[in-house]
Protein backbone atom coordinates (compact mmCIF):
# COMPACT_ATOMS: atom_id res chain seq x y z
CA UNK A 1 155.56 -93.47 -21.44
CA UNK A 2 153.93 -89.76 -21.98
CA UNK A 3 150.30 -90.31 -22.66
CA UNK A 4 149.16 -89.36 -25.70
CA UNK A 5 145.65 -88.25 -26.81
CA UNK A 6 143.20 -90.90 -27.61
CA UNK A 7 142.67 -89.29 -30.76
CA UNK A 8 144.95 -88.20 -33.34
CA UNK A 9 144.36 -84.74 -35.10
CA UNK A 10 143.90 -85.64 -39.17
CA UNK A 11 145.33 -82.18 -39.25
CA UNK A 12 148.85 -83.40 -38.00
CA UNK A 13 149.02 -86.22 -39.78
CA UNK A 14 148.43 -84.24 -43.02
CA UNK A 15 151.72 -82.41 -41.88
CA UNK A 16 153.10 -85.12 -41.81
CA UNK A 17 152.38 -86.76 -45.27
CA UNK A 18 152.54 -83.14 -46.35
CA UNK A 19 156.91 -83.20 -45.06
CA UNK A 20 157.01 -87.09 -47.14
CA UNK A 21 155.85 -85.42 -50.40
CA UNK A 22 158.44 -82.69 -49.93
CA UNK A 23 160.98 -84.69 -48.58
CA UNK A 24 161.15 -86.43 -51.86
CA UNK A 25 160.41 -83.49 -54.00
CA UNK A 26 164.02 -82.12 -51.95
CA UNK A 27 165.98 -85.69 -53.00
CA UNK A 28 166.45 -85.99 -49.02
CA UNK A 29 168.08 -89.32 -48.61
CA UNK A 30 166.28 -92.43 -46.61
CA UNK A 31 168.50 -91.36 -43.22
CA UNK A 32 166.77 -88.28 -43.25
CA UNK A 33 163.51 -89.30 -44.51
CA UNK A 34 162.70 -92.01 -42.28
CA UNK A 35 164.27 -90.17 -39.10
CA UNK A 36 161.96 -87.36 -39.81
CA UNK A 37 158.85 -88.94 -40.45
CA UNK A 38 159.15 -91.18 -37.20
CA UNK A 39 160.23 -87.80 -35.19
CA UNK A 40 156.91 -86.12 -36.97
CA UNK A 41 154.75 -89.04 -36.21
CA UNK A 42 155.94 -89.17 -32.58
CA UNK A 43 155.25 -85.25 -31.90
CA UNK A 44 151.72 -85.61 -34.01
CA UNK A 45 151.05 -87.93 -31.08
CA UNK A 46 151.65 -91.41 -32.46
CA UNK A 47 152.63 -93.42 -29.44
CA UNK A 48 155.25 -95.18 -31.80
CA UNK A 49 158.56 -96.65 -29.52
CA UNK A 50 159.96 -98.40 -32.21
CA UNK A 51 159.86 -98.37 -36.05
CA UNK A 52 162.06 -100.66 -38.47
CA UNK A 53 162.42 -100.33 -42.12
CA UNK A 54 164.77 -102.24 -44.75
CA UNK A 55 165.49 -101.80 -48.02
CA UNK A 56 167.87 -103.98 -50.09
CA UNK A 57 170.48 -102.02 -51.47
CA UNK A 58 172.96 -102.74 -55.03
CA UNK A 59 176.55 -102.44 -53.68
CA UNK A 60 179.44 -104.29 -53.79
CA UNK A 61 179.74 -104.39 -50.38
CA UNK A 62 176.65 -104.80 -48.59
CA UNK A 63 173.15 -106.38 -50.11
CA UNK A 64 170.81 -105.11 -47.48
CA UNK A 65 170.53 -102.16 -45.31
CA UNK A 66 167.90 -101.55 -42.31
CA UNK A 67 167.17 -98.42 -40.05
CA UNK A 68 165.91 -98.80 -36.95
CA UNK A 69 164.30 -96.20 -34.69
CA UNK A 70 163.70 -95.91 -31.52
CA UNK A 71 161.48 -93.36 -28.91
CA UNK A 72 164.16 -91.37 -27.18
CA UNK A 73 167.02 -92.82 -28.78
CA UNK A 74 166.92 -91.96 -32.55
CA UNK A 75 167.85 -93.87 -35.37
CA UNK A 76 170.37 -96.65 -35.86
CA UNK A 77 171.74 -97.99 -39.30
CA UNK A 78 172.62 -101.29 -39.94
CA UNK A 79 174.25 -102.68 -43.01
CA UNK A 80 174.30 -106.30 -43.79
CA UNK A 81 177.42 -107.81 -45.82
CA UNK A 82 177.35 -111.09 -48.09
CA UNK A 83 179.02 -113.18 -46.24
CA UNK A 84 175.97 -112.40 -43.30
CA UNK A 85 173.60 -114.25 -45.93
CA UNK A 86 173.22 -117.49 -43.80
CA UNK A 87 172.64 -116.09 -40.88
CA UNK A 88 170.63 -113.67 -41.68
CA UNK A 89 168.46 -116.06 -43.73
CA UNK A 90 167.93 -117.95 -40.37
CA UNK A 91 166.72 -114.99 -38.86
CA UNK A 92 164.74 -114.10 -41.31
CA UNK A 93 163.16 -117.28 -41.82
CA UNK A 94 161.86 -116.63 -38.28
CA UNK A 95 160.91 -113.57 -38.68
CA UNK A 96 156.97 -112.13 -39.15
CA UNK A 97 158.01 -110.80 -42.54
CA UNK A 98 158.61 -114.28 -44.27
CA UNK A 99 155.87 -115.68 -42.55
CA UNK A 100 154.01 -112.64 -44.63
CA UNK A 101 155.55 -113.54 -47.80
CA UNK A 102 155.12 -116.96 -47.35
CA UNK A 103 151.53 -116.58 -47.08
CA UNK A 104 150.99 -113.63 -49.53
CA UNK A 105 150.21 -111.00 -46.42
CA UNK A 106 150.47 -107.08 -47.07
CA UNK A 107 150.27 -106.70 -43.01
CA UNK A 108 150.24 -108.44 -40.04
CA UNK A 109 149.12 -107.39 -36.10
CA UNK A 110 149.83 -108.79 -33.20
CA UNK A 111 148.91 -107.65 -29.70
CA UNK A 112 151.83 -108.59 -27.55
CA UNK A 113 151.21 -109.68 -23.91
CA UNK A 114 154.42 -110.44 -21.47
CA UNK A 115 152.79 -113.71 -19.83
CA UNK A 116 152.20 -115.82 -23.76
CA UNK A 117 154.80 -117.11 -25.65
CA UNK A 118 156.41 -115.24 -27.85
CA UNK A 119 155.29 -116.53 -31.81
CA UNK A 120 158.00 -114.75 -33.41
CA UNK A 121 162.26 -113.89 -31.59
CA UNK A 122 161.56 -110.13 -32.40
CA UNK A 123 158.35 -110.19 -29.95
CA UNK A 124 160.85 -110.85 -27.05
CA UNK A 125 162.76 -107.64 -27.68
CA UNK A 126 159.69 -105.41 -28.51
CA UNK A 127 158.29 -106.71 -24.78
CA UNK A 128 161.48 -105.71 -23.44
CA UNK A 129 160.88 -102.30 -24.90
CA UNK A 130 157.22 -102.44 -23.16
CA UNK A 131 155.68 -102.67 -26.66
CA UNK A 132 151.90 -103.61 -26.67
CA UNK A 133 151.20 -104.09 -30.24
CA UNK A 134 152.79 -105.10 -33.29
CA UNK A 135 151.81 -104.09 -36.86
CA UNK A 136 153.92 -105.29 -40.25
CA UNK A 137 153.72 -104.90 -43.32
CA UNK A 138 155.30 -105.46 -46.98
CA UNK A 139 155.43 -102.75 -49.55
CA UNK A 140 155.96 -103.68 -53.23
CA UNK A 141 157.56 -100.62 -54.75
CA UNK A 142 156.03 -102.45 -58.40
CA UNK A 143 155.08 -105.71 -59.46
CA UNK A 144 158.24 -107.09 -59.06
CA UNK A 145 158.54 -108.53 -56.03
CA UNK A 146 162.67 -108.18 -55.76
CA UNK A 147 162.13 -104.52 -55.14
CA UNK A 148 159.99 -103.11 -52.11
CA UNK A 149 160.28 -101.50 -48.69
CA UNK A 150 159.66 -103.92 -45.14
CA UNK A 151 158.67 -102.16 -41.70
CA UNK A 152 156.80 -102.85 -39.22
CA UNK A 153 155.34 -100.33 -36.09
CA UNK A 154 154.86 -100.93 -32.64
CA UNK A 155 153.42 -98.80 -29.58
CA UNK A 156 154.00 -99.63 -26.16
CA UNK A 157 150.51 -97.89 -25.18
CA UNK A 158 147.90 -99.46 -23.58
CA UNK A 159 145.56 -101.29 -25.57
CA UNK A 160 147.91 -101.24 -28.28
CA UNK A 161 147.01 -99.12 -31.70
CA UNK A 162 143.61 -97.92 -32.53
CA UNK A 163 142.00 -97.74 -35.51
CA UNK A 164 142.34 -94.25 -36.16
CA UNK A 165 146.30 -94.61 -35.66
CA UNK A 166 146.40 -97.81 -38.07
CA UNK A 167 144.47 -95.96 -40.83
CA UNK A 168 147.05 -92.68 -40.19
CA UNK A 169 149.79 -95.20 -40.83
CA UNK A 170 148.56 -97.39 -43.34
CA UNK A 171 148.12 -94.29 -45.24
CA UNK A 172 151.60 -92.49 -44.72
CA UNK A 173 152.98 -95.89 -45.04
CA UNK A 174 151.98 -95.45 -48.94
CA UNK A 175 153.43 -92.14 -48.50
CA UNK A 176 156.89 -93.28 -47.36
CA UNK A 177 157.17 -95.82 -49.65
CA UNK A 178 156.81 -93.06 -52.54
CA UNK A 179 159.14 -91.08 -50.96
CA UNK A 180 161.62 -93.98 -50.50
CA UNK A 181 161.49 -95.30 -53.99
CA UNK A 182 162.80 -92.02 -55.10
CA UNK A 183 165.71 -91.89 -52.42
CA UNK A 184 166.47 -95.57 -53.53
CA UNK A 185 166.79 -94.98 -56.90
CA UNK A 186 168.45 -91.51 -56.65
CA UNK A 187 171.14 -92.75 -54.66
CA UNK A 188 171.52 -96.10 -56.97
CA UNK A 189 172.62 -93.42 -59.82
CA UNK A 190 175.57 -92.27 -57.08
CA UNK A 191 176.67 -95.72 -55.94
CA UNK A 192 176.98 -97.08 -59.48
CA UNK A 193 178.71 -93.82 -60.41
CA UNK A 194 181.13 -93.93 -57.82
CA UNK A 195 181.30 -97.66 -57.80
CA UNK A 196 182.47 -97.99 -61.59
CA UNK A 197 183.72 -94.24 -62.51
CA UNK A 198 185.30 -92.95 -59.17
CA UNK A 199 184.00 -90.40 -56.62
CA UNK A 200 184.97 -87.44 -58.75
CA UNK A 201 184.28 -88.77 -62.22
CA UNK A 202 181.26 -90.02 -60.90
CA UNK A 203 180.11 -86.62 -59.39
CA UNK A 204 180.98 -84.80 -62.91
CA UNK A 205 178.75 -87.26 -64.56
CA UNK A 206 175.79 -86.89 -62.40
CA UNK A 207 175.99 -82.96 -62.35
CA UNK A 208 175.63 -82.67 -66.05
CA UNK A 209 179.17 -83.27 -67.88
CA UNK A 210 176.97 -86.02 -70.50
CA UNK A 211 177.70 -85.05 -73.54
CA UNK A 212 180.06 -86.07 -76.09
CA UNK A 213 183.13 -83.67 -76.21
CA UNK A 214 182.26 -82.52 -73.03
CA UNK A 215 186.37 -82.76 -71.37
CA UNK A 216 187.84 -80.65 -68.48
CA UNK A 217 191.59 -80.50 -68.31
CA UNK A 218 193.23 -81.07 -64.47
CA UNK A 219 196.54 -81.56 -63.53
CA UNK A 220 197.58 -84.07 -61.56
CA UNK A 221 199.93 -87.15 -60.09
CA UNK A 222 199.82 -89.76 -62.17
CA UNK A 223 200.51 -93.76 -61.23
CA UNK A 224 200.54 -96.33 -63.88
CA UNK A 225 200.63 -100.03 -62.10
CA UNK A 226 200.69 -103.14 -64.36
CA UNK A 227 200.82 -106.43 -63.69
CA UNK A 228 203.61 -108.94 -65.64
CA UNK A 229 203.18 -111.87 -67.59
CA UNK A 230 199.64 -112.00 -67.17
CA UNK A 231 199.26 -113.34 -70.53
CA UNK A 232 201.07 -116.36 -69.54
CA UNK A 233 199.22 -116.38 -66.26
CA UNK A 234 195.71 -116.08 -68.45
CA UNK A 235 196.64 -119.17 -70.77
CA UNK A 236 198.00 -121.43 -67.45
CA UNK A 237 194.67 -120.47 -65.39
CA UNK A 238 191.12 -121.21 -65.56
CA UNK A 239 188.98 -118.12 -66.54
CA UNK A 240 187.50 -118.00 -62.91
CA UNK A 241 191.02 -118.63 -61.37
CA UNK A 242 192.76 -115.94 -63.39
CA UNK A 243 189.72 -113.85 -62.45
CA UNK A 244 190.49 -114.38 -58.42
CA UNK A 245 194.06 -113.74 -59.11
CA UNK A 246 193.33 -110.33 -60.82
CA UNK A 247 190.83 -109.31 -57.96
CA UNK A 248 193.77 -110.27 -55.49
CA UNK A 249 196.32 -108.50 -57.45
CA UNK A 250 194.32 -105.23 -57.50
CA UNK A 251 193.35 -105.13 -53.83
CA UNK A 252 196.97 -105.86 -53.35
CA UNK A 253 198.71 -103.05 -55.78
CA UNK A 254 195.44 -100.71 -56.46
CA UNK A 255 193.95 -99.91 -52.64
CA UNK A 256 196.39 -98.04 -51.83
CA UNK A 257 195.62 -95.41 -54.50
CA UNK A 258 192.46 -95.10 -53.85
CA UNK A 259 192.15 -92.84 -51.41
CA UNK A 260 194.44 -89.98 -49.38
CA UNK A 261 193.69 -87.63 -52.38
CA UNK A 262 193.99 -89.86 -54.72
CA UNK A 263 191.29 -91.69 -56.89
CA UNK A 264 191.74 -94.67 -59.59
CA UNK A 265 190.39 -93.20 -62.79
CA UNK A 266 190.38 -96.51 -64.83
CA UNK A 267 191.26 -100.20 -65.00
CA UNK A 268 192.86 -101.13 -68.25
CA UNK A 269 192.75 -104.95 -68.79
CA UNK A 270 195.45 -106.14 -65.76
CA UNK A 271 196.56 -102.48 -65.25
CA UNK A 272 195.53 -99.52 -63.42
CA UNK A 273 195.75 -95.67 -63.93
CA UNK A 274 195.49 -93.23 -60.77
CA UNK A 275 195.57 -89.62 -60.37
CA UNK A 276 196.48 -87.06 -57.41
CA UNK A 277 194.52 -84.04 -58.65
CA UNK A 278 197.02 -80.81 -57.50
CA UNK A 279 197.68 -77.32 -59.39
CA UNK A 280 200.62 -75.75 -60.65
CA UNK A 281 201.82 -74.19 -57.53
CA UNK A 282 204.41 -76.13 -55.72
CA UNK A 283 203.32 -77.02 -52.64
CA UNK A 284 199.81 -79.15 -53.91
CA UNK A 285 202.33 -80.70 -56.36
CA UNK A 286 204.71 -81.60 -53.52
CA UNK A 287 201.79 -82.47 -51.13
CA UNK A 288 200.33 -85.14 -54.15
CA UNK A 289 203.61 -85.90 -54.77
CA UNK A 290 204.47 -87.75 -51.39
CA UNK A 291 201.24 -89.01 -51.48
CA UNK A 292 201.81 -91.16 -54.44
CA UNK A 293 205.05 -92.01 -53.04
CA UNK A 294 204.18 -93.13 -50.03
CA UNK A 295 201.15 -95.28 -51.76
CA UNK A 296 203.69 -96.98 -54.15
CA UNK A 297 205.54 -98.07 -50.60
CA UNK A 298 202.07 -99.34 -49.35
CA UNK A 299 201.45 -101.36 -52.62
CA UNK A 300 204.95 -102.62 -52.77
CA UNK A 301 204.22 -103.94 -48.96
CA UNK A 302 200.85 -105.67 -50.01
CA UNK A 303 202.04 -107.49 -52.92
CA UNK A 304 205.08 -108.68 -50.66
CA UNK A 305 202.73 -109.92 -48.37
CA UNK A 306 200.47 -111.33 -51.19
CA UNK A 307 202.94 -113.14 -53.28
CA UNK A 308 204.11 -115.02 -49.82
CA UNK A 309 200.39 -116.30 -49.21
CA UNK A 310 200.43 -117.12 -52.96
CA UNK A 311 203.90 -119.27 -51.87
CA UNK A 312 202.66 -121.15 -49.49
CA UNK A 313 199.27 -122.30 -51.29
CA UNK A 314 201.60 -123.36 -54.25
CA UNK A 315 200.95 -120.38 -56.83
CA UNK A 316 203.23 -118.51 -58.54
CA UNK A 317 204.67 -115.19 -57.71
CA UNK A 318 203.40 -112.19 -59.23
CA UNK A 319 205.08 -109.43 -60.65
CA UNK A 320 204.36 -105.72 -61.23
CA UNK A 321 206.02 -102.45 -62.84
CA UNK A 322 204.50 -98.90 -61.59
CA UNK A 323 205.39 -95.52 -63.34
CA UNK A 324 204.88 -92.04 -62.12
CA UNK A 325 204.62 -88.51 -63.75
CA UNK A 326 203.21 -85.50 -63.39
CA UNK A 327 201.14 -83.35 -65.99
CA UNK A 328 197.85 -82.12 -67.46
CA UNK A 329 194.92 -85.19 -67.88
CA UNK A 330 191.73 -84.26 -70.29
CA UNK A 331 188.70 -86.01 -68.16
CA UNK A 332 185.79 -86.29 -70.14
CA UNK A 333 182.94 -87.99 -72.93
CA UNK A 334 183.82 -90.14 -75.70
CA UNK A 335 183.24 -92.51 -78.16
CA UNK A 336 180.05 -92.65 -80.31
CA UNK A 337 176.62 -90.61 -80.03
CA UNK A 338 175.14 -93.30 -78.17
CA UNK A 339 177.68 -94.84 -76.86
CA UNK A 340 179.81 -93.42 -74.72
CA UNK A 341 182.69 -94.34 -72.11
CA UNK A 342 184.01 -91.76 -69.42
CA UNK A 343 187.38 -91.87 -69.84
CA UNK A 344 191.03 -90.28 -69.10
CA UNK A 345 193.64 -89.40 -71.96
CA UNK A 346 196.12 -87.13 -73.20
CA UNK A 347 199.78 -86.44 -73.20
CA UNK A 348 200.68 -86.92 -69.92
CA UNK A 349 198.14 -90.14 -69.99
CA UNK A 350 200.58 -91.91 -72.55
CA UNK A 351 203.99 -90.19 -71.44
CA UNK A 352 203.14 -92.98 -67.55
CA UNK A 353 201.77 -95.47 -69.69
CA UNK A 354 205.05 -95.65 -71.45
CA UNK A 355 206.80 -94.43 -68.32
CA UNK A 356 205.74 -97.98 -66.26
CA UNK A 357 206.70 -99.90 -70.13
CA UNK A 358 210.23 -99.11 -68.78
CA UNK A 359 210.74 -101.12 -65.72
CA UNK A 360 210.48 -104.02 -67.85
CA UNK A 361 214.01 -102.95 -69.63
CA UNK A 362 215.40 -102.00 -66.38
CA UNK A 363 214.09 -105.04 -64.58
CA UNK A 364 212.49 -102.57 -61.79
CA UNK A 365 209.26 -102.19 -59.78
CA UNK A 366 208.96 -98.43 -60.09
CA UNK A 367 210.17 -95.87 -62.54
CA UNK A 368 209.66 -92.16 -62.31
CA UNK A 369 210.00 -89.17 -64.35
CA UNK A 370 212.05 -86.28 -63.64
CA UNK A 371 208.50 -83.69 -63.79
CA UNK A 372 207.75 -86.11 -60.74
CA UNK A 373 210.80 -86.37 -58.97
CA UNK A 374 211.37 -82.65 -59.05
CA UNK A 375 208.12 -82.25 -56.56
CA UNK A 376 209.16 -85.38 -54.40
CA UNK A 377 212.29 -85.02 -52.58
CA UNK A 378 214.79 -87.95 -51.86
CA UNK A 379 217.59 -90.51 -53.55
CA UNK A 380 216.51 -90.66 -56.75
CA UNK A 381 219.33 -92.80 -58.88
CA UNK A 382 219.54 -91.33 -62.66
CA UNK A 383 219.02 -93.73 -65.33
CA UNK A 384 219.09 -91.93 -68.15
CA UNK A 385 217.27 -90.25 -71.17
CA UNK A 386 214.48 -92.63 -72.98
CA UNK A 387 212.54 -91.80 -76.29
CA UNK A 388 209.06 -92.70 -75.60
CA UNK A 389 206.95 -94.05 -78.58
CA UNK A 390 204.76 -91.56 -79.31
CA UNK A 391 206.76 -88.95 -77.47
CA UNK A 392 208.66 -86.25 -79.61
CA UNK A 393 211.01 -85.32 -76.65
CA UNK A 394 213.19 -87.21 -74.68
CA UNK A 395 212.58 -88.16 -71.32
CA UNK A 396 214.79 -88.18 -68.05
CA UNK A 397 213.70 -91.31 -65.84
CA UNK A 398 214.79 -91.99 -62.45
CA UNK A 399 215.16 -95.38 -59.84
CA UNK A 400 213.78 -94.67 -56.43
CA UNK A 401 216.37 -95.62 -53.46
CA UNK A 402 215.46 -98.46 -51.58
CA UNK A 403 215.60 -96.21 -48.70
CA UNK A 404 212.96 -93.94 -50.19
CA UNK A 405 210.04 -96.09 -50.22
CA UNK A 406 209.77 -96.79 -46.82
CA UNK A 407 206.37 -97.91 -45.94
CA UNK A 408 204.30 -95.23 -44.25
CA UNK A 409 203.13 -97.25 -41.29
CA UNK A 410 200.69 -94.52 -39.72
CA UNK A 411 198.97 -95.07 -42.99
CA UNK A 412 198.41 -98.74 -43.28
CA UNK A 413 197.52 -98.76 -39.88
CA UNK A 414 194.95 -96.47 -40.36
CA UNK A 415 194.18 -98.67 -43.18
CA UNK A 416 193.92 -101.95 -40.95
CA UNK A 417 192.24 -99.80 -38.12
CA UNK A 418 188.69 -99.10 -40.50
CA UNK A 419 188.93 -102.67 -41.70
CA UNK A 420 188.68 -104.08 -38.25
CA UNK A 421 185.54 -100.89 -37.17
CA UNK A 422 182.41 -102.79 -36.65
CA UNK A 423 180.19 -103.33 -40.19
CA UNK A 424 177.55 -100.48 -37.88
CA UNK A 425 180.31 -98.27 -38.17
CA UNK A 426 181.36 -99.22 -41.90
CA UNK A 427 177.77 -99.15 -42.87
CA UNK A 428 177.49 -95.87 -40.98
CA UNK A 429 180.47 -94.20 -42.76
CA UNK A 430 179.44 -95.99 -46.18
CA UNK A 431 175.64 -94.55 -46.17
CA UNK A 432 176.86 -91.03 -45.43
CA UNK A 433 179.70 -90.84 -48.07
CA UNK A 434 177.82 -92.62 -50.67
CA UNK A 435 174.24 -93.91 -50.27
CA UNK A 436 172.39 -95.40 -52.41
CA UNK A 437 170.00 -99.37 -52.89
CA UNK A 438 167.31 -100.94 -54.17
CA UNK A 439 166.26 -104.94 -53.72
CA UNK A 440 163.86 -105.56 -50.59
CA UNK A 441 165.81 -105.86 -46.97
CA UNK A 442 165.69 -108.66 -44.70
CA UNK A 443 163.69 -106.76 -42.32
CA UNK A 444 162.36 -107.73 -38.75
């Protein structure tokens, strides 16, 4: 290792708690924060060669998330998924934190020597890093104890920490935990935002578009999917069964919009509404067009595949309609002054609801409109002209040729391709597009 002074300068380590404060004050998020305070501590001469925190996080896909840093190599991300929660309970249960919570500790040091026995798994890999010394701790962000920060330090120099470096850290420890309380509850707001309104929606939200009335107009793509009979499905189902099949039905018929430039804007009892944001010129239109299109192939390909595993465990088939148009959508607040929903409506809004109404009297999966087909080239069979309720005009609607919705493979394979990345590289990709936590980690 580079040696390090014996002493560290108070100065530097003001820099450094200095950086936390404005760090936080910046809304940096806990990637950056924690990365730069162990980079900061190192060149302050800390002789830190590993650091861990964790943090539990509130998202529907993963419950915990830990960083992990390392002298030389940076930091590492690591997300931890529901389905993990046995075996990382194991682990935990052997881990120096529980033995902290189970005996009410704040912090716990351990000088680690190669030739004893190692009292806890993670000792093995912190001697194979050449650590000397091991110092933990639990951070309670308040009195609850279901939110907090874990970490723990360790130094592979010689004699392990002194007491002028625990002091430094036990007092920027209080620091970072300030600093990532702040990070963890400014990127809840964007999770749940993009979790229940939709990247966009969510991002108009949380820049200031709060108050009642407040609507912007966009034109766009819009897909209308609904499923059939589900009130028949509802009545013949338990409440948790018909709640499994809905889930099912949605990742089946739903996924597929959500994403490639195109967003789900609201789920409306067993139906969806999606929009392909484009402008008036024609190539945008054409480009969101396709893209619809070729989503409507991928759904139609999912809920084949999902009505035969359906088949074989003995369930019933289920059946969908889809309807597709093209026009202007007001997105925006309302309902009452202290109540209010985010939602999508308008013309064009009703004109696909009514649109995807129609495959039921035509006994069809998708209908489309003729504003749509006229930006989506192909065999498009004429059906006629339909008075929609509501609707003063009447309205050309068209059959899509079997040959035209041809899955796009490249797609789904993509698809398949990020499902099967490794949950490092899902976490990775899911804590840059849209962080955000809180709950304490099952840190080691």
């Amino acid at each position: 290792m580079t040696r390090v002074a014996e002493d560290l300068s108070d100065t530097l380590i003001d820099r450094v708690a200095w950086w936390l404060k404005q760090s936080a004050l910046r809304g940096d998020d806990l990637e950056t924060l924690i990365s730069g305070v162990c980079e900061r501590l190192a060149a302050a001469g800390m002789p830190l060669v590993r650091v861990h925190l964790g943090f539990s996080m509130l998202h529907p896909l993963y419950h915990a998330m830990g960083f992990t840093w390392k002298r030389g190599q940076g930091l590492t991300v690591q997300g931890f998924r529901p389905t993990d929660e046995g075996q990382r309970r194991e682990a935990f249960m052997r881990s120096p934190h529980f033995y902290m919570l189970s005996n009410d500790l704040d912090h716990l040091r351990r000088r680690l020597y190669p030739e004893d026995v190692p009292e806890f798994p993670v000792f093995t890999d912190l001697l194979a890093l050449g650590a000397t010394d091991y110092l933990g701790f639990v951070q309670s962000f308040n009195q609850s104890a279901g939110q907090g920060m874990m970490g723990s330090w360790a130094t592979d120099r010689p004699g392990g920490f002194t007491d002028n470096m625990i002091k430094a850290l036990l007092r920027l420890q209080e620091n970072l935990a300030v600093a990532s309380k702040m990070a963890v509850l400014a990127k809840l707001a964007d999770n749940m935002m993009t979790t229940y309104l939709g990247p966009s929606s969510g991002k108009r939200v949380l820049s200031g578009q709060v108050r009642r009335g407040d609507v912007e107009t966009i034109r766009a793509v819009l897909v209308m999917g609904d499923m059939r009979d589900s009130t028949a499905l509802a009545e013949a189902e338990g409440r948790q069964d018909y709640v499994d099949t809905l889930n099912q039905f949605f990742d089946a018929i739903a996924a597929p919009f959500h994403g490639n430039g195109g967003e789900i804007l609201a789920f409306i009892g067993d139906g969806f509404l999606a929009a392909y944001p484009c402008d008036r010129h024609r190539e945008p239109s054409q480009v969101a067009a396709r893209a619809a299109l070729n989503a409507v192939a991928e759904a139609q390909s999912r809920m084949a595949e999902l009505n035969l595993r359906r088949k074989a465990a003995g369930d019933g088939e289920l059946r969908f309609g889809i309807g597709l148009h093209v026009g202007n959508v007001m997105l925006g607040n309302v309902g009452l002054k202290h109540r209010l929903t985010f939602s999508a409506f308008g013309a064009a809004v009703n004109e696909v609801q009514r649109l995807e109404s129609l495959t039921k009297k035509y006994g069809v999966q998708v209908i489309a409109s003729e504003d749509f087909i006229a930006y989506c080239e192909g065999a498009w069979e004429f059906k006629g002209h339909e008075t929609l309720r509501g609707i003063r005009d009447e309205v050309s609607v068209y059959l899509p040729s079997p040959g035209l919705l041809a899955a796009n493979r490249s797609a789904v394979l993509a698809a398949e391709l990020e499902e099967e990345a490794s949950d490092v590289e899902q976490v990775m990709k899911l804590f840059r597009d849209m962080k955000g936590q809180t709950r304490p980690a099952l840190a080691i």
